[in-house]
PDB file of N, CA and C in Angstrom:
ATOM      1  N   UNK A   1      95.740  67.299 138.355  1.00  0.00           N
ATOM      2  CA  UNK A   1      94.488  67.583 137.672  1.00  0.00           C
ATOM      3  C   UNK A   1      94.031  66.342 136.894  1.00  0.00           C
ATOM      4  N   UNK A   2      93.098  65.976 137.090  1.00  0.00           N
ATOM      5  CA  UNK A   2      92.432  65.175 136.381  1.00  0.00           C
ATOM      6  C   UNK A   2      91.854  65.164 134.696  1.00  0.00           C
ATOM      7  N   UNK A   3      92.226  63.996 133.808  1.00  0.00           N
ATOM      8  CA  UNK A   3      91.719  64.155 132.621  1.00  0.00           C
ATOM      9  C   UNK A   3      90.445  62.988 132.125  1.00  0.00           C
ATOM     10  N   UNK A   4      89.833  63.461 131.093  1.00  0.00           N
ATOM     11  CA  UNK A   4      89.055  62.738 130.543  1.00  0.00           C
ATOM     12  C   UNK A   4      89.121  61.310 130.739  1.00  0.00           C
ATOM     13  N   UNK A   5      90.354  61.001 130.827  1.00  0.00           N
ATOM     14  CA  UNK A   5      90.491  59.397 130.758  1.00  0.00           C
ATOM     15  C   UNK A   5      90.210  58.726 132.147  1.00  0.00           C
ATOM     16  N   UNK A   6      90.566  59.734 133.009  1.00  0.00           N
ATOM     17  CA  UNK A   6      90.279  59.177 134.423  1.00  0.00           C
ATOM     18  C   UNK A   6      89.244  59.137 134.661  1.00  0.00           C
ATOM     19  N   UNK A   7      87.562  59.579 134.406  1.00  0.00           N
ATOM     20  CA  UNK A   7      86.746  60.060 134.894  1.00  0.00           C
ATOM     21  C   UNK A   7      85.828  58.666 134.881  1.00  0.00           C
ATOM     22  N   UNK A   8      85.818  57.685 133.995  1.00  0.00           N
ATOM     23  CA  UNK A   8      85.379  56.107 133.863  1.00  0.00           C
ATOM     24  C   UNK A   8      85.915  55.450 134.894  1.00  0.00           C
ATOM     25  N   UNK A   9      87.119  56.025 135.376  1.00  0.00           N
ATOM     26  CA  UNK A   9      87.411  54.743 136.612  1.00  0.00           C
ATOM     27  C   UNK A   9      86.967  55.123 137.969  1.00  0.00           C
ATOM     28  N   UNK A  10      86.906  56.361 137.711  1.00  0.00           N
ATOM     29  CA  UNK A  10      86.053  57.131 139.414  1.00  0.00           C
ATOM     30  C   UNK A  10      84.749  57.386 139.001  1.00  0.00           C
ATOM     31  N   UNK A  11      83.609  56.998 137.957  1.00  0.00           N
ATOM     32  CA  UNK A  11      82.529  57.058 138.149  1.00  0.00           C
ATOM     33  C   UNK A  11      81.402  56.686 139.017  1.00  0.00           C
ATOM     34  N   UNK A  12      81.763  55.206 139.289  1.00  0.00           N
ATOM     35  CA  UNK A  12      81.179  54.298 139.781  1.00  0.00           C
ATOM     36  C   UNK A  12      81.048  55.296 141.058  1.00  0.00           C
ATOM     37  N   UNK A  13      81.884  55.451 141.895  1.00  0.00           N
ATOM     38  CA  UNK A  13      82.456  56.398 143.528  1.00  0.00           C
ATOM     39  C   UNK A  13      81.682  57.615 143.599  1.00  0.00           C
ATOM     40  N   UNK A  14      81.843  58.175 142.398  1.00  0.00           N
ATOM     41  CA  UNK A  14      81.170  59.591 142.425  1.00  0.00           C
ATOM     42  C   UNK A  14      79.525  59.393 142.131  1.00  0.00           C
ATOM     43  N   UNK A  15      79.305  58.476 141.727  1.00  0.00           N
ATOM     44  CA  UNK A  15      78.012  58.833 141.817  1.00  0.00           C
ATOM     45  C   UNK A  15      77.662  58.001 143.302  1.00  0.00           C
ATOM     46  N   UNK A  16      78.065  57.739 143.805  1.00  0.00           N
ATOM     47  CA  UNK A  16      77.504  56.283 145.136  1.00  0.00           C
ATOM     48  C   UNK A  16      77.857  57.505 146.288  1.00  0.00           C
ATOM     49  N   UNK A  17      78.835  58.479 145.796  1.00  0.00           N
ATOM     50  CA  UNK A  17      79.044  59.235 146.454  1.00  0.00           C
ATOM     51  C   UNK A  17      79.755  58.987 147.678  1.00  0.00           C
ATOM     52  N   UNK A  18      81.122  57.681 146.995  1.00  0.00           N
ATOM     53  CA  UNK A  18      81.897  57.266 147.987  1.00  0.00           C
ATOM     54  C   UNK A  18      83.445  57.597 147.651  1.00  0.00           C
ATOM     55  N   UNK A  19      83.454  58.733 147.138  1.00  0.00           N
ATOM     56  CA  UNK A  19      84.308  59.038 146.216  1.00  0.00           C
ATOM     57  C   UNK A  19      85.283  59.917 147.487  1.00  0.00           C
ATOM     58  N   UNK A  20      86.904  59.996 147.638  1.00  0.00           N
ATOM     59  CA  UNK A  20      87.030  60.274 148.603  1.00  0.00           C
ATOM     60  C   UNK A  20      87.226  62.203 148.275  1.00  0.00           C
ATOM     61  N   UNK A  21      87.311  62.569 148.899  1.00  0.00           N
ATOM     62  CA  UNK A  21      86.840  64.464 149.283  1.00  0.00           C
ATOM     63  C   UNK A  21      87.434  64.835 148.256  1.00  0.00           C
ATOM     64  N   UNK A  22      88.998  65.024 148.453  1.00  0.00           N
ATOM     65  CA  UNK A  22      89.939  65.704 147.355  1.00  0.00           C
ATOM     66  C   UNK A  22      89.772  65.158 146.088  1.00  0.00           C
ATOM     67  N   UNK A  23      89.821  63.660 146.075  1.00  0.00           N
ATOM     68  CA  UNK A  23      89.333  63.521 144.769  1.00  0.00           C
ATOM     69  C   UNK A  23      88.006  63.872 143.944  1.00  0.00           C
ATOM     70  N   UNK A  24      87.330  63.843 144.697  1.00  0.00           N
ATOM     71  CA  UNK A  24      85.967  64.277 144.042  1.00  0.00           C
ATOM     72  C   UNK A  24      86.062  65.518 143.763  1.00  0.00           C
ATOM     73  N   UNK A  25      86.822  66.971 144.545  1.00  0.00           N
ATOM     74  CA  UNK A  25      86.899  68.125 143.904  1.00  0.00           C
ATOM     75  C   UNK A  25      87.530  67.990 142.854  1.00  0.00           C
ATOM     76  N   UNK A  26      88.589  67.140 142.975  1.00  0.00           N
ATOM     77  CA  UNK A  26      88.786  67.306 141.618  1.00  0.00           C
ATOM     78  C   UNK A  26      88.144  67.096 140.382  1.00  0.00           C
ATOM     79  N   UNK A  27      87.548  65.951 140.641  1.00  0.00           N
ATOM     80  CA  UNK A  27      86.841  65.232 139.458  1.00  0.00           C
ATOM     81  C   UNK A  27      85.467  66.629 139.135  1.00  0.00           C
ATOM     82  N   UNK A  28      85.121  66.555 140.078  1.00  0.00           N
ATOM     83  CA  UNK A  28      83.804  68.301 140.261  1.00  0.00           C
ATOM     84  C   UNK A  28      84.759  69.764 139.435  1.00  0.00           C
ATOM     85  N   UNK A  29      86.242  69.816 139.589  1.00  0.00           N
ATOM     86  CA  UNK A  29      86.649  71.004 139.014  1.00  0.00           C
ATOM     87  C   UNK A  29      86.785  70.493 137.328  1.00  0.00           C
ATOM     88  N   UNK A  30      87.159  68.948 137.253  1.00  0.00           N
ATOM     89  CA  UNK A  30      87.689  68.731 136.001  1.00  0.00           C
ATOM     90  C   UNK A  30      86.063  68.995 134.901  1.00  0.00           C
ATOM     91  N   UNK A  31      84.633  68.495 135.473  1.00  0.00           N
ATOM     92  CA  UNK A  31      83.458  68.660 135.134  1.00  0.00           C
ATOM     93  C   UNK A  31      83.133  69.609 135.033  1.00  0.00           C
ATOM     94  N   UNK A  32      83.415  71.047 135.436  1.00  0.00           N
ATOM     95  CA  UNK A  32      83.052  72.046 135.466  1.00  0.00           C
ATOM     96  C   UNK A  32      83.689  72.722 134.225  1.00  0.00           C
ATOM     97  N   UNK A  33      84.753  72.239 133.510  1.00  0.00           N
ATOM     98  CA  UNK A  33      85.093  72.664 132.163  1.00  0.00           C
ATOM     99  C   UNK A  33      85.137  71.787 131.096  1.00  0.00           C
ATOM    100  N   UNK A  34      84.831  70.566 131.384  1.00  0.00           N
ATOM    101  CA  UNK A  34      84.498  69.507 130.373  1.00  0.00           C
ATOM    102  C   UNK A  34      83.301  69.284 130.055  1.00  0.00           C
ATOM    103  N   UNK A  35      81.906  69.916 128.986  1.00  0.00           N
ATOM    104  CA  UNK A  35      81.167  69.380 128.640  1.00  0.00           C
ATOM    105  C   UNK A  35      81.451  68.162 127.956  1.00  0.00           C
ATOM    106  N   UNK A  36      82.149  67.265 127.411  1.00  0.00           N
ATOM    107  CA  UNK A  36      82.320  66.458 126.904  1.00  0.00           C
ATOM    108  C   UNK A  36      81.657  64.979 128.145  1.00  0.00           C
ATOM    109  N   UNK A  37      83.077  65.082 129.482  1.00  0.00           N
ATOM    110  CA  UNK A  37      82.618  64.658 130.774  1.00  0.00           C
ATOM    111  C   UNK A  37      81.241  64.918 131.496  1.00  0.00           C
ATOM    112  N   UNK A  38      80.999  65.884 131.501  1.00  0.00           N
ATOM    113  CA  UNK A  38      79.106  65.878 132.164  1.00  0.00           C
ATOM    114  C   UNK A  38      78.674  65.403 131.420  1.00  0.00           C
ATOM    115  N   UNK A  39      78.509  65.332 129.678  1.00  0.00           N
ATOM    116  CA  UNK A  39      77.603  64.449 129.535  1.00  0.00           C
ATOM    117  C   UNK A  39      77.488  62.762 129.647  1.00  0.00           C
ATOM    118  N   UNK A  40      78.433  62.602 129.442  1.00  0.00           N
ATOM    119  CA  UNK A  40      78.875  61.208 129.833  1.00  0.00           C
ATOM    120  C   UNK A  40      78.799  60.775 131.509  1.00  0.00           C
ATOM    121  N   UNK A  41      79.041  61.723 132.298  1.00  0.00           N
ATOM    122  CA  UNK A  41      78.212  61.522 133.983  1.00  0.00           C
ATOM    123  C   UNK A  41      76.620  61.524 134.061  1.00  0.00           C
ATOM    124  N   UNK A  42      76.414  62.738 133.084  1.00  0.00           N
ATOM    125  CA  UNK A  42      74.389  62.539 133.100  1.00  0.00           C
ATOM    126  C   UNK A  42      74.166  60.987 132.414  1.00  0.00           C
ATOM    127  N   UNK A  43      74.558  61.133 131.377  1.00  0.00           N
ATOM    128  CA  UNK A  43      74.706  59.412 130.506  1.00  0.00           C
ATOM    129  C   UNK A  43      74.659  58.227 131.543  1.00  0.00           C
ATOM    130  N   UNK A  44      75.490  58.360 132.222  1.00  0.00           N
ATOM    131  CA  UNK A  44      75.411  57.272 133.627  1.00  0.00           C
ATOM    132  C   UNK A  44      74.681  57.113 134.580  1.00  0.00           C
ATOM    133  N   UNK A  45      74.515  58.111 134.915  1.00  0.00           N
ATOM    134  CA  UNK A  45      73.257  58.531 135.917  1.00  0.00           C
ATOM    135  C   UNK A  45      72.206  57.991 135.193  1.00  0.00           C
ATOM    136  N   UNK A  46      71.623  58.497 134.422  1.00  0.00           N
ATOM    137  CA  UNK A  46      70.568  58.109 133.781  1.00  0.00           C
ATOM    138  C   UNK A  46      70.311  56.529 133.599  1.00  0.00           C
ATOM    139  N   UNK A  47      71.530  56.375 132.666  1.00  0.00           N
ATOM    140  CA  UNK A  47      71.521  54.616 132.637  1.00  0.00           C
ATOM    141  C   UNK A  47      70.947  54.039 134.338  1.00  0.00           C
ATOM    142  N   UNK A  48      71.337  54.436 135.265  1.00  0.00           N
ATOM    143  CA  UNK A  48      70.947  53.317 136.732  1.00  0.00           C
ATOM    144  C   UNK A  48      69.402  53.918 136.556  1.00  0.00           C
ATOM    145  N   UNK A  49      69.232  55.579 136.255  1.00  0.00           N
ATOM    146  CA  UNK A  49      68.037  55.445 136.778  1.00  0.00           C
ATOM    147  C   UNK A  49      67.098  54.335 135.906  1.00  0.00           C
ATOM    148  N   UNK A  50      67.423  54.292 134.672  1.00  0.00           N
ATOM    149  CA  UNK A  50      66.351  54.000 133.695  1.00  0.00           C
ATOM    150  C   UNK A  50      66.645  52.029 134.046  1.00  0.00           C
ATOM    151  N   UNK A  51      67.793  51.988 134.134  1.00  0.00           N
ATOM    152  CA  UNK A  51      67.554  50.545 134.436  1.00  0.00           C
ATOM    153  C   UNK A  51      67.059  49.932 135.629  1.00  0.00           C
ATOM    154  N   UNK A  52      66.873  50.911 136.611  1.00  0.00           N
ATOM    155  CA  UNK A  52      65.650  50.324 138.006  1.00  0.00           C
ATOM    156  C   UNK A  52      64.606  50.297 137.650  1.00  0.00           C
ATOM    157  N   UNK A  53      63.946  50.863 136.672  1.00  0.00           N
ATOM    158  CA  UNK A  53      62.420  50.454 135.941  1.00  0.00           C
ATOM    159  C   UNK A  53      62.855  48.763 134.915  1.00  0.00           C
ATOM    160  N   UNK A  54      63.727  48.551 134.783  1.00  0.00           N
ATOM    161  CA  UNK A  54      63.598  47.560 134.181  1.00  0.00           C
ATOM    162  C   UNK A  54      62.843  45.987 134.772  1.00  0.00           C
ATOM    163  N   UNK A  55      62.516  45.529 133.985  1.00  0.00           N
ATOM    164  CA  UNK A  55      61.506  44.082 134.502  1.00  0.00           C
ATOM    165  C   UNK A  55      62.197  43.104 134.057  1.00  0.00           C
ATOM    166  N   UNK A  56      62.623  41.661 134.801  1.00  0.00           N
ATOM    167  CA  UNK A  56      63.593  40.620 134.127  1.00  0.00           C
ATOM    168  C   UNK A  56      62.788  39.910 133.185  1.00  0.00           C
ATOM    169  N   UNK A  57      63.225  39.795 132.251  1.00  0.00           N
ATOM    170  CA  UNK A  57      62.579  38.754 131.448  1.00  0.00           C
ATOM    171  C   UNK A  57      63.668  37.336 130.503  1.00  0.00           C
ATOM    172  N   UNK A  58      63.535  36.464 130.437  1.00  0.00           N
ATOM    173  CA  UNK A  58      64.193  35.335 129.567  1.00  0.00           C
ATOM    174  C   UNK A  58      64.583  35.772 128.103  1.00  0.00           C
ATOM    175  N   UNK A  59      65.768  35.853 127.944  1.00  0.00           N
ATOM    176  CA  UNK A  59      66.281  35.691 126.641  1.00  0.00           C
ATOM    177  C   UNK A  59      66.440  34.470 125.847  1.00  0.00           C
ATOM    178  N   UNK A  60      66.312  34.081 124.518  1.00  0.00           N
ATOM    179  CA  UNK A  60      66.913  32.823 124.087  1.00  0.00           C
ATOM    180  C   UNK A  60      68.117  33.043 124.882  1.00  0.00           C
ATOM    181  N   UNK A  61      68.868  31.482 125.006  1.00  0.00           N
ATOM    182  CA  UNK A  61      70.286  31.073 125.026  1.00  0.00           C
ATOM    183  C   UNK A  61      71.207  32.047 124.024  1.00  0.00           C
ATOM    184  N   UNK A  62      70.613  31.411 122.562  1.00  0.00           N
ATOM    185  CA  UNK A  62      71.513  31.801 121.969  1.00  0.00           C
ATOM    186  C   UNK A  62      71.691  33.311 121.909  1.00  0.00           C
ATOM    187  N   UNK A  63      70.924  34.064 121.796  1.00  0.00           N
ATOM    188  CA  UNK A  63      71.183  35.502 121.962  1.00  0.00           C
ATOM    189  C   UNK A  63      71.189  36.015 122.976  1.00  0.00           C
ATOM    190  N   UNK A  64      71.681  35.013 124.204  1.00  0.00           N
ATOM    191  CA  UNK A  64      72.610  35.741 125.235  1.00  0.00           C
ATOM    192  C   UNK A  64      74.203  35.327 125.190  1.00  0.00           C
ATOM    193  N   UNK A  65      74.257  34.634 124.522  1.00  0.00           N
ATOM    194  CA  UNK A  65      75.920  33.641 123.952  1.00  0.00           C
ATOM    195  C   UNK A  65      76.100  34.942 122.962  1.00  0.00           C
ATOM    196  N   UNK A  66      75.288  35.425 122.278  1.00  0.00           N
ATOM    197  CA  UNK A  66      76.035  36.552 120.857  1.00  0.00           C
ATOM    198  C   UNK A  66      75.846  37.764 121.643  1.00  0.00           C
ATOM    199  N   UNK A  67      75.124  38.072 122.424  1.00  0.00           N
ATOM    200  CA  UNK A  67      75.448  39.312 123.533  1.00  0.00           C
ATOM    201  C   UNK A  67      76.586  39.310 123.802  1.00  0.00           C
ATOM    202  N   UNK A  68      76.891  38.269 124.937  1.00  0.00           N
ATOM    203  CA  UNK A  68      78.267  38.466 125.620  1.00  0.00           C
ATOM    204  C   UNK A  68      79.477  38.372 124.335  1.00  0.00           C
ATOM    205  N   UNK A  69      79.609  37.391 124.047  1.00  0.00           N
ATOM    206  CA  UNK A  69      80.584  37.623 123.184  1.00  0.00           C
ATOM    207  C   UNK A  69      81.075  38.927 122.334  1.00  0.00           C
ATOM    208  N   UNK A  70      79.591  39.727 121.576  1.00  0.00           N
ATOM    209  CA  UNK A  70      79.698  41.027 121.447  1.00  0.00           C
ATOM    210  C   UNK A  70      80.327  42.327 122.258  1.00  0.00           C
ATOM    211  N   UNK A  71      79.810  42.199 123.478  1.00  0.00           N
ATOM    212  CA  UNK A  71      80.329  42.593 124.726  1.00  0.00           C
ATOM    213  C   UNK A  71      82.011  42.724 124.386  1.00  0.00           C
ATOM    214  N   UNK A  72      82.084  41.357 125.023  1.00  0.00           N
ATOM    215  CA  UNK A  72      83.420  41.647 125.378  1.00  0.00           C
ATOM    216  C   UNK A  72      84.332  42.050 124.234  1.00  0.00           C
ATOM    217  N   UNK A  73      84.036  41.788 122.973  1.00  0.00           N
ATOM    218  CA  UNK A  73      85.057  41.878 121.812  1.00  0.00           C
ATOM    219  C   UNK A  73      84.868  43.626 121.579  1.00  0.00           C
ATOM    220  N   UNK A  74      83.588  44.006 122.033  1.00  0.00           N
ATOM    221  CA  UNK A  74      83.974  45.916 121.878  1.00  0.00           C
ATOM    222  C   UNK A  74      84.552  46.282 122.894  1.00  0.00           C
ATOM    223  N   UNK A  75      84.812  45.772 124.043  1.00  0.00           N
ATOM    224  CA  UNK A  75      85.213  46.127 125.259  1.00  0.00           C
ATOM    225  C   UNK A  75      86.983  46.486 125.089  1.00  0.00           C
ATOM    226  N   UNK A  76      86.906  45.361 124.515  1.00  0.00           N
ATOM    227  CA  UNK A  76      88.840  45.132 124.305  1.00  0.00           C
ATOM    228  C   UNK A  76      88.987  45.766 123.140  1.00  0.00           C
ATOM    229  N   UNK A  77      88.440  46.566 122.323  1.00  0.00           N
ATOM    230  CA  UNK A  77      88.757  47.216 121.228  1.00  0.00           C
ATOM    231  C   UNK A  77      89.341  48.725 121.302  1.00  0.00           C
ATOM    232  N   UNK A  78      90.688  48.722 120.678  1.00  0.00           N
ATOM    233  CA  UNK A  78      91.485  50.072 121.140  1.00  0.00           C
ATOM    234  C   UNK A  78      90.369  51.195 120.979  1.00  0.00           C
ATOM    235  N   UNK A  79      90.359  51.871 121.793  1.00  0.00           N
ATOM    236  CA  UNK A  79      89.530  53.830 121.860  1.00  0.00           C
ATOM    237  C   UNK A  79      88.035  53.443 121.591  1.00  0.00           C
ATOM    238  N   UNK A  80      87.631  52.241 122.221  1.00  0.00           N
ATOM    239  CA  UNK A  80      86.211  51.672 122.332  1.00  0.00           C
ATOM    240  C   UNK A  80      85.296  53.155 123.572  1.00  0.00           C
ATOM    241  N   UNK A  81      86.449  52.850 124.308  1.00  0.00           N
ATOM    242  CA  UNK A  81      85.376  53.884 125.160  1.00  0.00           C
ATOM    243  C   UNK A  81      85.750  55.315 124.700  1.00  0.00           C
ATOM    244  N   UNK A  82      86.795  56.092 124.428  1.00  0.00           N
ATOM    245  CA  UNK A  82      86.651  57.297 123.483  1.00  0.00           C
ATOM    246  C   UNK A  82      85.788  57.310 122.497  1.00  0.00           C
ATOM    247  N   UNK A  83      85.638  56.322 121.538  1.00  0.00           N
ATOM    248  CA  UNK A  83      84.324  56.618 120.684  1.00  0.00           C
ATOM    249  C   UNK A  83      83.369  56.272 121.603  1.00  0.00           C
ATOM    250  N   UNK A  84      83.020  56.239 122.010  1.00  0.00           N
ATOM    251  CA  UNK A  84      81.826  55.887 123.106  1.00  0.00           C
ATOM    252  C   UNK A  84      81.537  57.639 123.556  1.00  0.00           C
ATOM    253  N   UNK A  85      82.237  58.370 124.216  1.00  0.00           N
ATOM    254  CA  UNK A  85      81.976  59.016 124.635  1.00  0.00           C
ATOM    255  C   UNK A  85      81.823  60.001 123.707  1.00  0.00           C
ATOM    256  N   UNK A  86      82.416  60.139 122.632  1.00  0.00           N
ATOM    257  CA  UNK A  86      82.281  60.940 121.472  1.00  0.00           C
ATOM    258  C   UNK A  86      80.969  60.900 121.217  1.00  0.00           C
ATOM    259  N   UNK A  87      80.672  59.640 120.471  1.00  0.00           N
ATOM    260  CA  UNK A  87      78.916  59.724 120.512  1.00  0.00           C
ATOM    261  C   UNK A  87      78.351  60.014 121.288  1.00  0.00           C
ATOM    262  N   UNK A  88      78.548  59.772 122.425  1.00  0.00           N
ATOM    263  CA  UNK A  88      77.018  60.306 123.215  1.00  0.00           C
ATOM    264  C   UNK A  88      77.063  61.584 123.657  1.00  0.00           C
ATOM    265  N   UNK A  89      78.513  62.230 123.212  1.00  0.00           N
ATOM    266  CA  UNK A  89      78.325  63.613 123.545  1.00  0.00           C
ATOM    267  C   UNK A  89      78.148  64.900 121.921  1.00  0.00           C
ATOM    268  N   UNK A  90      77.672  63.752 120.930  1.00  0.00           N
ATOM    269  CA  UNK A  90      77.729  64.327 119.775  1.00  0.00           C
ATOM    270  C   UNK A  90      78.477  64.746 118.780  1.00  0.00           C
TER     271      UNK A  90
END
């Protein structure tokens, strides 16, 4: 059975919908009692849709140097993505 923690590394699959059979029931049974997980799958979904309306535009340098760096230093931060999902599921 699948838990919360797994559901970030098979997202990408499940939504491209290259996710292989058994696993995806699972991941579909583990969603079916995790509101916590659907919202964080609608959360994703959404993110691609809303970022195909996006238009490229030029950033300064420098505030693409304090982006990334930002980036990565929350990335590597212990239970970065548990609070992550906490918030966006309220």
């Amino acid at each position: 059975m699948l838990k919360c923690r797994d559901i970030g590394q098979l997202l990408y699959d499940y939504v491209e919908g290259v996710l292989d059979p058994p696993i995806r029931q699972q991941l579909e049974q583990h969603l079916a009692d995790c509101p916590g997980c659907i919202a964080f799958v609608n959360t994703y979904r959404q993110t691609i849709t809303l970022s195909k309306e996006l238009r490229e535009e030029e950033i300064p340098q420098e505030l693409q140097q304090k982006l990334q760096s930002f980036i990565k230093e929350k990335l590597h931060e212990p239970g970065f993505w548990s609070r992550l999902r906490t918030r966006l599921t309220g």
